[in-house]
Protein backbone atom coordinates (compact mmCIF):
# COMPACT_ATOMS: atom_id res chain seq x y z
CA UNK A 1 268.77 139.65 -4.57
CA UNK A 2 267.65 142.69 -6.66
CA UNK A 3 269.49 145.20 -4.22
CA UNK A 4 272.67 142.80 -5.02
CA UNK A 5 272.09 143.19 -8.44
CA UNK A 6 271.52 147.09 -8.76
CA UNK A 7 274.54 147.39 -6.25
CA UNK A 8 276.87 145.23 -8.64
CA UNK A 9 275.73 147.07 -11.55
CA UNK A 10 276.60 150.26 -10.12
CA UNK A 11 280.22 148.85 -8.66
CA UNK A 12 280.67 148.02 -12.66
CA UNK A 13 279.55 151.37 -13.45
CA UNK A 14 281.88 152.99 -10.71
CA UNK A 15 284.78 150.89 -11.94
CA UNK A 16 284.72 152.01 -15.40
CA UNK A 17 284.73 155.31 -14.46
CA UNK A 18 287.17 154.77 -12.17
CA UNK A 19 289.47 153.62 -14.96
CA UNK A 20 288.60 155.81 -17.34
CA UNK A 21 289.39 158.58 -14.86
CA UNK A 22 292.64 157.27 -14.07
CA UNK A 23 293.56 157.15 -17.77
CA UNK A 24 292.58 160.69 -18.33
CA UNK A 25 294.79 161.81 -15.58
CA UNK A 26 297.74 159.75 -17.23
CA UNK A 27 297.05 161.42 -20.36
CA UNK A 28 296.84 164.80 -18.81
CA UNK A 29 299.96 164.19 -16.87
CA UNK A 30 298.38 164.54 -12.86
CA UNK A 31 301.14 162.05 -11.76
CA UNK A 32 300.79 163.68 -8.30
CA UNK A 33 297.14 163.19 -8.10
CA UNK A 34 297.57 159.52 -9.43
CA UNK A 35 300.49 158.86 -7.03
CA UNK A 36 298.21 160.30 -3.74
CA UNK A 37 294.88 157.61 -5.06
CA UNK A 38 297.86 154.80 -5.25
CA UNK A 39 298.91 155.72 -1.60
CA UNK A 40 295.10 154.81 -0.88
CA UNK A 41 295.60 151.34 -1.57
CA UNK A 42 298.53 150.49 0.27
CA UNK A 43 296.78 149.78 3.63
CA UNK A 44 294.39 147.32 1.98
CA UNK A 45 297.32 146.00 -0.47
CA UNK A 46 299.22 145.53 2.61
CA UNK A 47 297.10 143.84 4.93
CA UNK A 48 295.77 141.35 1.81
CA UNK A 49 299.53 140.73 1.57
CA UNK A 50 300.40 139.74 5.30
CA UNK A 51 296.73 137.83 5.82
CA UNK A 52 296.47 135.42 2.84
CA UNK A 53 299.02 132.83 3.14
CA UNK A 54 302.13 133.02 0.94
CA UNK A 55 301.26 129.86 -1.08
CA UNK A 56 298.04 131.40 -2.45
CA UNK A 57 300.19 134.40 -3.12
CA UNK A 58 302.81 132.03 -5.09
CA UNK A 59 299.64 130.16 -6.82
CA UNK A 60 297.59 133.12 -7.77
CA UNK A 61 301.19 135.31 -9.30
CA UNK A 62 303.63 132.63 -9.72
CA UNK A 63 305.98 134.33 -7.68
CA UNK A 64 308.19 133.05 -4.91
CA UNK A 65 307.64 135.64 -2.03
CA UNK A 66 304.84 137.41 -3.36
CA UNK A 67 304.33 139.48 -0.62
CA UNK A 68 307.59 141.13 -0.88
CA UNK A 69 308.19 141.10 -4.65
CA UNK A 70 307.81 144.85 -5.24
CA UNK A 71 305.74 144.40 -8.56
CA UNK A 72 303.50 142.12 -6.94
CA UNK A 73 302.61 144.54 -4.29
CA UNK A 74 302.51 148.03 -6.77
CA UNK A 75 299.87 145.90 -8.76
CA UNK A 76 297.63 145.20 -5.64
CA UNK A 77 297.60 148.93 -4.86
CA UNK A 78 296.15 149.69 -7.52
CA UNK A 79 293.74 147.27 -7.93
CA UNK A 80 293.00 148.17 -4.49
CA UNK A 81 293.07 151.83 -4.97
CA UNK A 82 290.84 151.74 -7.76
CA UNK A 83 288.20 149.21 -6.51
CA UNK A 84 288.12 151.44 -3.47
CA UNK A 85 287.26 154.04 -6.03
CA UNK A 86 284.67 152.38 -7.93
CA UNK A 87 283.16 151.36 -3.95
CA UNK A 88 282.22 155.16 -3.28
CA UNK A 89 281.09 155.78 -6.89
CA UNK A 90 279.03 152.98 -6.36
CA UNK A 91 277.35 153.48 -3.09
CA UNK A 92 276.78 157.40 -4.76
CA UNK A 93 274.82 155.86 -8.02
CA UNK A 94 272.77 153.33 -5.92
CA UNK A 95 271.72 156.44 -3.50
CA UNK A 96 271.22 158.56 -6.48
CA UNK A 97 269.22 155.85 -8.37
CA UNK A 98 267.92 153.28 -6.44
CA UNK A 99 266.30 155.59 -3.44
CA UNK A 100 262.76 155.00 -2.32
CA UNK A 101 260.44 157.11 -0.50
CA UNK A 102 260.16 154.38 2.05
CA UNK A 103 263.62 152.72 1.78
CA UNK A 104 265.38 149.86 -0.43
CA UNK A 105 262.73 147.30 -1.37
């Protein structure tokens, strides 16, 4: 349970970074850069999209036709994108923090 624990605190650590990152390269204008971490997401936007069942699409965004309702989809990219961002920042911090001499506890 402790391993879950430092892991989720460095996910939340990772995420905020991730977002903060992502808002400094708005303000500096790397639209490019932004537009290549989007294009990450689209595989696991896209299979979330054709797996889950359209009425839990409907229920969760209130849309008819989630999955195709461009705005619906651009939103899950990059929430997809950027938690698969905060994921490698995360498993970085728990290596750089949380490593024993003999392992994970």
């Amino acid at each position: 349970m402790r391993v879950l624990m430092q892991f989720g605190g460095c996910f939340l650590f990772g995420l905020v970074i991730s977002v903060l990152v992502l808002g400094a390269m708005m303000f500096a204008g790397a639209f490019g850069f932004i537009d290549l971490w989007l294009f990450t997401g689209k595989p696991l936007a896209g299979l979330a999209l054709w797996l889950l069942p359209a009425g839990f699409w409907q229920g969760l965004t209130g849309v008819v036709d989630a999955a195709h309702n461009p705005a619906v989809r651009s939103f899950l990219e990059l929430c997809a994108a950027l938690g698969q961002g905060a994921l490698v920042l995360a498993a970085g911090f728990f290596r750089l923090w949380y490593r024993h001499a003999g392992g994970v506890e």
